[in-house]
Protein backbone atom coordinates (compact mmCIF):
# COMPACT_ATOMS: atom_id res chain seq x y z
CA UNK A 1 -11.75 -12.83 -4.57
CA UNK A 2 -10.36 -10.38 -2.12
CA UNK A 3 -12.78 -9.69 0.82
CA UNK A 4 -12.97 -7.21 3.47
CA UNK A 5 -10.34 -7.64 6.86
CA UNK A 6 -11.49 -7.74 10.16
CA UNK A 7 -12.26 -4.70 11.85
CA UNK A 8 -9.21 -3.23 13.48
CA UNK A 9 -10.32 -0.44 15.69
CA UNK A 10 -8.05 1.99 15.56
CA UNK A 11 -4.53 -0.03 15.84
CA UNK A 12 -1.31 1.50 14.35
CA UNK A 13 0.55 0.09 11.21
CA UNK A 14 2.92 1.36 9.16
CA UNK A 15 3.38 2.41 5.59
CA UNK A 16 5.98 1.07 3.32
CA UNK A 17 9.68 2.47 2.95
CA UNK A 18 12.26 2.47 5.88
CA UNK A 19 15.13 4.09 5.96
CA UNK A 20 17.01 0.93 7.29
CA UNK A 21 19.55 -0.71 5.64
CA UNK A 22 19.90 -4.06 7.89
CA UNK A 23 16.37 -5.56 7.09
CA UNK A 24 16.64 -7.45 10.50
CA UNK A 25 16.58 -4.74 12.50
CA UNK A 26 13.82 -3.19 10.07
CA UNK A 27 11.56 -5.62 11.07
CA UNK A 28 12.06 -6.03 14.45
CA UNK A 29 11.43 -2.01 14.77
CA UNK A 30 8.32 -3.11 13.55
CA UNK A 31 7.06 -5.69 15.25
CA UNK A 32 8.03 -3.96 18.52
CA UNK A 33 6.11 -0.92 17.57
CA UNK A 34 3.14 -2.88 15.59
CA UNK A 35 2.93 -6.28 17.25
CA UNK A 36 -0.72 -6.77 16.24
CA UNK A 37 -0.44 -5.17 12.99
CA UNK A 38 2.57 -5.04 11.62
CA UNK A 39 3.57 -4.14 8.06
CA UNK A 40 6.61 -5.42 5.72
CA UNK A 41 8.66 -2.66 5.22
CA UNK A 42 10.70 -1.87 2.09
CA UNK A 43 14.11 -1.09 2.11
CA UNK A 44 14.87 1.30 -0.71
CA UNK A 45 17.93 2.57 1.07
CA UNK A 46 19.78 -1.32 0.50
CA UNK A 47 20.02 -0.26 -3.46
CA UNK A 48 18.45 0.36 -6.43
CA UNK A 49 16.08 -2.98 -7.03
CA UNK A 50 14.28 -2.30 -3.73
CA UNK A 51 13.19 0.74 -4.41
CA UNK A 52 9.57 1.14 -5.81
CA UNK A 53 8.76 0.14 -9.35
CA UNK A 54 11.77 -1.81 -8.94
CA UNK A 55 11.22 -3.81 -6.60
CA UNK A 56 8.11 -5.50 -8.17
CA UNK A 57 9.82 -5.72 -11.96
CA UNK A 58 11.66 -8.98 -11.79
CA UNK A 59 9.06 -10.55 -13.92
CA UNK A 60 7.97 -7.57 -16.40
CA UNK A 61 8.22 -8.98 -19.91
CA UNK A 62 10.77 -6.78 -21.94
CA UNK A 63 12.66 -5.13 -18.67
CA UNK A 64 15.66 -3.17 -19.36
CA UNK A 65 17.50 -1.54 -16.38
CA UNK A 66 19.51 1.38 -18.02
CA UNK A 67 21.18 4.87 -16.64
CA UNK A 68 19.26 3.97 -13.56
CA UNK A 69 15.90 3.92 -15.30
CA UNK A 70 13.48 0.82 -15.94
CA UNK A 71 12.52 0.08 -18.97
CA UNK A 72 10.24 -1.86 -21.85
CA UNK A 73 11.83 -3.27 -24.93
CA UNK A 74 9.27 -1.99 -27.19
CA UNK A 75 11.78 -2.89 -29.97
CA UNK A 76 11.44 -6.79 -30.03
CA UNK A 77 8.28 -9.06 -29.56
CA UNK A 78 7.31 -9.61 -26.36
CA UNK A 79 3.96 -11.15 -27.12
CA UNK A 80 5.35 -14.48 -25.89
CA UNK A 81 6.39 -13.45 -23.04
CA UNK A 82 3.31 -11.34 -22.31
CA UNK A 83 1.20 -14.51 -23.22
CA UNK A 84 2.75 -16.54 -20.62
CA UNK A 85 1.47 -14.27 -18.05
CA UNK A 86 -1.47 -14.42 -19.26
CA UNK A 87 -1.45 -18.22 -18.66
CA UNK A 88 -0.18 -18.21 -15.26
CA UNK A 89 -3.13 -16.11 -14.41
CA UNK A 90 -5.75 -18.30 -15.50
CA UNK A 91 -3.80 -21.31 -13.99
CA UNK A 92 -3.12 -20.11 -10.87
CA UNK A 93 0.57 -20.56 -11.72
CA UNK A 94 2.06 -17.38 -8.59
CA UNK A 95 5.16 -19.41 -7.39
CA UNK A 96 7.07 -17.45 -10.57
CA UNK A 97 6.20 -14.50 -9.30
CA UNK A 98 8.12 -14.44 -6.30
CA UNK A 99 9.62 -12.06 -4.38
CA UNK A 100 13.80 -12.35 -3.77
CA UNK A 101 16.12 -10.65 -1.24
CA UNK A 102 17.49 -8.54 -4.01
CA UNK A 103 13.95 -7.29 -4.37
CA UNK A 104 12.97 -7.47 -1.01
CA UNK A 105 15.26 -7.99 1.75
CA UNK A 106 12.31 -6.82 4.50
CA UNK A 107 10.08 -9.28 2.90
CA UNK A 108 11.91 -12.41 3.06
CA UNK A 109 13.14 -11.59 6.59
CA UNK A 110 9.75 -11.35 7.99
CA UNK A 111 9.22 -14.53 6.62
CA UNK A 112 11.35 -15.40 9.53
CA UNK A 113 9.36 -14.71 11.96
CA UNK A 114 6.47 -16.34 13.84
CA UNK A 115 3.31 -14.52 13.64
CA UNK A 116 0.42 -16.35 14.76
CA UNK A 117 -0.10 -13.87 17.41
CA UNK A 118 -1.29 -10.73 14.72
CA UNK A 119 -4.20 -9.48 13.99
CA UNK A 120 -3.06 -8.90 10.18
CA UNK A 121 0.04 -8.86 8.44
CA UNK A 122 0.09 -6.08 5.63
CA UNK A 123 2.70 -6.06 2.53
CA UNK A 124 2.47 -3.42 -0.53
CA UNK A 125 3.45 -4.13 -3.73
CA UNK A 126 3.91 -1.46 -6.80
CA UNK A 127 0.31 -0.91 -8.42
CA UNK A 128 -0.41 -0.79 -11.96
CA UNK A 129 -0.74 2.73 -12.44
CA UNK A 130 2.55 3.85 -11.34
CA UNK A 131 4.13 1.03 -12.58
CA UNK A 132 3.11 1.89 -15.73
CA UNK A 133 3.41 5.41 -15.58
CA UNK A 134 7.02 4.91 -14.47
CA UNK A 135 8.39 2.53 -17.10
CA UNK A 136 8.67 3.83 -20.71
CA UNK A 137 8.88 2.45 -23.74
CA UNK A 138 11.41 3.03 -27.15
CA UNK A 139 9.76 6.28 -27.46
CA UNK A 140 9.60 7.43 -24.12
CA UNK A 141 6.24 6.62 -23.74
CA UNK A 142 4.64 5.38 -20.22
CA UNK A 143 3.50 1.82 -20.78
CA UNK A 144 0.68 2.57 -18.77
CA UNK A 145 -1.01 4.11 -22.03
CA UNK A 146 -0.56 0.72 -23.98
CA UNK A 147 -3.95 -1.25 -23.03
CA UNK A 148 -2.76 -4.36 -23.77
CA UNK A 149 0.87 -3.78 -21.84
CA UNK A 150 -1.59 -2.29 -19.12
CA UNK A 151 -3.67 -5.38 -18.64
CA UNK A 152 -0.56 -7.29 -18.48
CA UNK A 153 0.99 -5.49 -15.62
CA UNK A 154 -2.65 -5.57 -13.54
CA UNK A 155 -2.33 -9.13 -14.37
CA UNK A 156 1.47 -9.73 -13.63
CA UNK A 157 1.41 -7.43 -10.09
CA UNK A 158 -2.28 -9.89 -9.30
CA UNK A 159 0.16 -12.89 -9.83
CA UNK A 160 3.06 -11.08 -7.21
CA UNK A 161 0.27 -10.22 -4.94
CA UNK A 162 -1.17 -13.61 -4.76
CA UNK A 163 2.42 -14.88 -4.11
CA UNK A 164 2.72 -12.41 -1.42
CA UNK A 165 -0.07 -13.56 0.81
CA UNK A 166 0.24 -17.25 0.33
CA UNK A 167 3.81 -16.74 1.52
CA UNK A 168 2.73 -14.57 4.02
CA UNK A 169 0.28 -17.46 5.31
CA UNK A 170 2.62 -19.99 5.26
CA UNK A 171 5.80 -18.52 6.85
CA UNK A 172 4.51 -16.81 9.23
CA UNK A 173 1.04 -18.31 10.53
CA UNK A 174 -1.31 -15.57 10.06
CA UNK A 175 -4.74 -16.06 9.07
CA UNK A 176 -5.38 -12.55 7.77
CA UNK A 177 -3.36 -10.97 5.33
CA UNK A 178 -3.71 -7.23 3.62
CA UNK A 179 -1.48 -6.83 0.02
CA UNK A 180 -1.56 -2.43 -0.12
CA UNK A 181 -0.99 -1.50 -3.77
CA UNK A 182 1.24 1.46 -3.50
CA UNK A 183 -0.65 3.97 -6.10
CA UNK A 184 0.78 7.85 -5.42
CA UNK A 185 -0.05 7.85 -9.16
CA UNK A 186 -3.39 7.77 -9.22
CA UNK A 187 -3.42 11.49 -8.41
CA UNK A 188 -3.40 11.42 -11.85
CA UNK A 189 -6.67 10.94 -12.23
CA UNK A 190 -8.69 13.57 -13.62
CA UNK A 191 -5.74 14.87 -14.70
CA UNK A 192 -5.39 17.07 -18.38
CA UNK A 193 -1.66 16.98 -18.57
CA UNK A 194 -0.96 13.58 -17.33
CA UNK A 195 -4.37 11.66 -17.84
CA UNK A 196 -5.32 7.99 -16.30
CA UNK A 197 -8.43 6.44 -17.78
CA UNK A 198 -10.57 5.51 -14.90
CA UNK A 199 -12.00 2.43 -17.03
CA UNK A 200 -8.53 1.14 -17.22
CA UNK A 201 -8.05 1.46 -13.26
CA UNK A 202 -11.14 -0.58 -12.82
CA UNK A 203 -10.48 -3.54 -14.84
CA UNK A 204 -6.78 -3.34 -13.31
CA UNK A 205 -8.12 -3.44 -9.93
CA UNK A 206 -10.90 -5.92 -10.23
CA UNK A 207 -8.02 -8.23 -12.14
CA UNK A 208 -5.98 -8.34 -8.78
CA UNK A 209 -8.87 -8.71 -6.48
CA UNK A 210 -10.41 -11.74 -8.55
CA UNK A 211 -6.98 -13.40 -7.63
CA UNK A 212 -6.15 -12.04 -4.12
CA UNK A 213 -8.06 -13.93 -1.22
CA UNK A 214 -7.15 -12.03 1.36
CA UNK A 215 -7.36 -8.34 2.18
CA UNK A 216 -6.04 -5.98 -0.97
CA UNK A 217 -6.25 -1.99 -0.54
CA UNK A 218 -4.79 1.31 -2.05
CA UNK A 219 -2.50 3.92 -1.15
CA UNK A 220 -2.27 6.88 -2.11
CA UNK A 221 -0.58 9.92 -0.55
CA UNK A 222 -1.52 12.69 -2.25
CA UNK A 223 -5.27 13.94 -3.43
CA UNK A 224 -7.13 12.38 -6.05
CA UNK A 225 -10.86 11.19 -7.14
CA UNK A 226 -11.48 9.92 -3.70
CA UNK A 227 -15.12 8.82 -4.74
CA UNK A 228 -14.11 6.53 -7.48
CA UNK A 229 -11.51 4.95 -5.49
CA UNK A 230 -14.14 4.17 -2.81
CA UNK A 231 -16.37 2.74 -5.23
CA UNK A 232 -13.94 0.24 -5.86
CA UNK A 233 -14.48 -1.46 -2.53
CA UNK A 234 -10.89 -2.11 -1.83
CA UNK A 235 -10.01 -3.44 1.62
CA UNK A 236 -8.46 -0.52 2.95
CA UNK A 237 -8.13 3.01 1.60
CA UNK A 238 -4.22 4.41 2.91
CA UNK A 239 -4.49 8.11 2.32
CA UNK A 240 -1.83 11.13 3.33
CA UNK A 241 -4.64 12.75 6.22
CA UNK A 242 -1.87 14.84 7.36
CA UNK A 243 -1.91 17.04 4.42
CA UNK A 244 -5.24 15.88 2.18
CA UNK A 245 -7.86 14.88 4.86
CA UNK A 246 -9.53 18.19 3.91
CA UNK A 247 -10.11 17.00 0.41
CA UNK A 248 -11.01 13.34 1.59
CA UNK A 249 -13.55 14.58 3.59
CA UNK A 250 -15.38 16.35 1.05
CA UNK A 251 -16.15 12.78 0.25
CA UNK A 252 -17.95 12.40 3.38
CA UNK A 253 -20.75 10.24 2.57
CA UNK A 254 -19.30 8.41 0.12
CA UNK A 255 -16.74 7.64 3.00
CA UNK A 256 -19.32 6.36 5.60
CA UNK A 257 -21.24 4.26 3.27
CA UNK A 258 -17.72 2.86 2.63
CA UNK A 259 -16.85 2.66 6.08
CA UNK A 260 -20.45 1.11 7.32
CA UNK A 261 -19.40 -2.15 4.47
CA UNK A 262 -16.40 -2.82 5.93
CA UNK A 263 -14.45 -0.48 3.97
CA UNK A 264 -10.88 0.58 6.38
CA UNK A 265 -9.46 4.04 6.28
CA UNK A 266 -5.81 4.11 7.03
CA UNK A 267 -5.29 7.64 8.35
CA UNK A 268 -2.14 8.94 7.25
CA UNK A 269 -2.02 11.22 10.43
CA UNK A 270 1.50 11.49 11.45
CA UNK A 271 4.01 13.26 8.54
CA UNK A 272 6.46 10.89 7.18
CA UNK A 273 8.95 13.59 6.42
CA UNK A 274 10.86 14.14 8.95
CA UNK A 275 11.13 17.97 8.71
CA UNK A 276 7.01 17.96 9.48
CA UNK A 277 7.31 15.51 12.18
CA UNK A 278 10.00 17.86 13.59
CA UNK A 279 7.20 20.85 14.14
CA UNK A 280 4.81 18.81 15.53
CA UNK A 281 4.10 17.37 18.80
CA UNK A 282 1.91 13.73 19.83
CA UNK A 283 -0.59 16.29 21.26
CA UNK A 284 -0.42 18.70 18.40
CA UNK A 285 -1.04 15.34 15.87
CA UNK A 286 -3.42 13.70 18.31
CA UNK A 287 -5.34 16.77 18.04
CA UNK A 288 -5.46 17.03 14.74
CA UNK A 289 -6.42 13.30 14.26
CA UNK A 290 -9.52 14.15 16.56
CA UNK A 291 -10.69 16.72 14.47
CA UNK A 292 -10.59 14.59 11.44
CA UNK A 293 -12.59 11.79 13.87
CA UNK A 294 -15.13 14.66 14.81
CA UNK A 295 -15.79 16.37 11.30
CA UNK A 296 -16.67 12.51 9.67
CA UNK A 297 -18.80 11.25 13.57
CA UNK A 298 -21.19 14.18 12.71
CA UNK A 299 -22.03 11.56 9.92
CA UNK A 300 -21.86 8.24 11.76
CA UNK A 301 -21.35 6.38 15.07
CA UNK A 302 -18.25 7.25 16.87
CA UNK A 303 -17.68 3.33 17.53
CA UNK A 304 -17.87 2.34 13.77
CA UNK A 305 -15.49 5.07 13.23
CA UNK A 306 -13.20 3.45 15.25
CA UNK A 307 -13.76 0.17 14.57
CA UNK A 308 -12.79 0.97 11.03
CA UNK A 309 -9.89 3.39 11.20
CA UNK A 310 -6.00 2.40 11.30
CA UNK A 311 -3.45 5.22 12.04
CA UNK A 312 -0.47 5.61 10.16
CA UNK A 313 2.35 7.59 9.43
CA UNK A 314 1.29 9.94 5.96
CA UNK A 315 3.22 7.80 3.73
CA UNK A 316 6.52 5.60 3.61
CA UNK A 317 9.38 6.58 5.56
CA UNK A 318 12.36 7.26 3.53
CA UNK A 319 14.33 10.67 4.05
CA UNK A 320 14.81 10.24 7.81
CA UNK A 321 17.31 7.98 9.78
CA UNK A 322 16.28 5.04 11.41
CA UNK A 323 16.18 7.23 14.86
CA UNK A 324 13.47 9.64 13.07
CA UNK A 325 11.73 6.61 11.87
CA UNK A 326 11.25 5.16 14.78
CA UNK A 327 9.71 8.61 16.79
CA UNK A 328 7.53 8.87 13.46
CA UNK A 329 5.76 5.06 13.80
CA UNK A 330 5.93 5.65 17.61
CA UNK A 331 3.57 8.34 17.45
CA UNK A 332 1.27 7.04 15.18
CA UNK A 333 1.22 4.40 17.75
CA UNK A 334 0.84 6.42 20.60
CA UNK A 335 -2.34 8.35 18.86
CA UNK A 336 -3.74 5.03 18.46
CA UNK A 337 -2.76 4.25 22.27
CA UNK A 338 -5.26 6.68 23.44
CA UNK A 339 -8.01 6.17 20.52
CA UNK A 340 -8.42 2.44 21.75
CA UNK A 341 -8.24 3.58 25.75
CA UNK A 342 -11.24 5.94 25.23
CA UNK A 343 -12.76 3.94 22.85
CA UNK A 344 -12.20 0.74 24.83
CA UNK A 345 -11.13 -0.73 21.14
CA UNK A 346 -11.41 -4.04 20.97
């Protein structure tokens, strides 16, 4: 069952996509900028497969690649197929679920490294929702809206996940792991035009965390039903604060109570496109950060604030160069630089 990660007052990670295309040099970026909590980055830029959807489809039962699209074979039976994921869930059976340096270059690289020194080592994998939402079936049809097809992906990407953090254990030497789901499709929720049952979302979620053992959270960079995503108790909650920490916020107490049981709110504070970075200064984002930090402390202690806040940049970092990148994850280190100094974080 996935549990809560230790408390990581106010240190800087990252968020997914670099643009990189030499996964060495992607990860030491990193790990110079993050050393105590570093993320695996993806390398979309490297091709197709490692881009997002893609990246985590190796496994999916019917998978067609086709005019650049994924797809499901709707037209054949793929209830074999499907029932052998099934199986592997109940056994325990990850090790087919692996991730490959076709799929994840960054990944397997960081395996490389020695990391008994971090505090946590995060990954993100595709989560259900925009998984399914993304593939389509014979008739064009997101697979997400199949129950049974969206039980199997919660219970295929639980299977990846799981993979992910033993590997990230045992490679590496960390003792605390974090597995983000990346979910910009849950701003669907709510939604008239392009509705996402909120039952579904649950019983996807809960499948994952009833197999993860380590830390498992959500982003999402753009707005969405804040409260029921906090309700879900995932590890940490990765949101866009540059752009939607006015809507967050309106969450506020929901928020605390999440905060004060060990919930983690990755503030998105620094823009991951470049073109918003560009307009804005350390001071200018720092000050904005603070603002965010003052609005919520009206609500609660100014040290669990801290103690329960990561900064971030808003979202992955793919349409920069790897120059832009690295000013972008600098700064979001830098804000948490002076957090932690007048915070004394631990």
């Amino acid at each position: 069952m996935a549990k809560m990660i230790p408390s990581p007052y106010s240190l800087a990670t990252g968020v997914g996509a670099l643009p990189h295309t030499d996964p060495v040099s992607a990860c030491n970026d990193v790990l110079d900028i993050f050393p105590q909590f570093p993320y695996i980055p993806t390398l979309p830029d490297r091709g197709q497969l490692e881009s997002i959807v893609f990246n985590d489809s190796e496994q999916l039962p019917g998978r067609i690649i086709k005019d650049d699209r994924l797809l499901f074979d709707s037209t054949t039976d793929q209830s074999e197929a499907m029932e052998k994921v099934y199986m592997d869930y109940v056994e325990g059976n990850y090790a087919p679920y692996a991730l490959h340096k076709d799929y994840a270059s960054g990944f397997i690289e960081m395996m490389s490294h020695t990391l008994t020194h971090v505090k946590v080592l995060k990954c993100q994998v595709t989560g259900p929702v925009t998984f399914g939402m993304q593939v389509v079936d014979a008739k064009k049809r997101p697979v997400y809206y199949d129950g049974q097809l969206a039980d199997v992906l919660s219970i295929m990407i639980a299977l990846k996940a799981r993979w992910c953090e033993k590997e990230m254990r045992k490679r590496t030497g960390v003792t605390e792991t974090l597995v983000v789901l990346n979910e910009p499709y849950l701003a669907s929720l709510g939604s008239s035009v392009v509705p996402v049952d909120k039952e579904t979302v649950r019983a996807g979620f809960e499948d994952i965390a009833a197999l993860v053992e380590g830390g498992l959270g959500i982003h999402c960079c753009s707005n969405t039903d804040w409260e029921f995503l906090l309700e879900l108790n995932p590890s940490v909650i990765s949101i866009d604060a540059y752009t939607t920490a006015k809507e967050f916020l309106l969450y506020a107490d929901s928020v605390v109570s999440y905060m004060e049981r060990g919930g983690v709110v990755a503030w998105g504070i620094v823009p991951s496109e470049y073109k918003l970075f560009a307009n804005e200064t350390t001071d200018s984002l720092y000050k904005r950060y603070r603002a965010v930090r003052t609005q919520l402390c009206i609500r609660m202690p100014e040290r669990l604030f801290d103690a329960q806040s990561l900064i971030t940049p808003s979202c992955g970092i793919r349409f920069s160069d790897p120059r832009g990148a690295l000013a972008i994850m600098q700064t979001a280190a830098e804000i948490s630089r002076r957090i932690r100094e007048k915070g004394n974080g631990d």
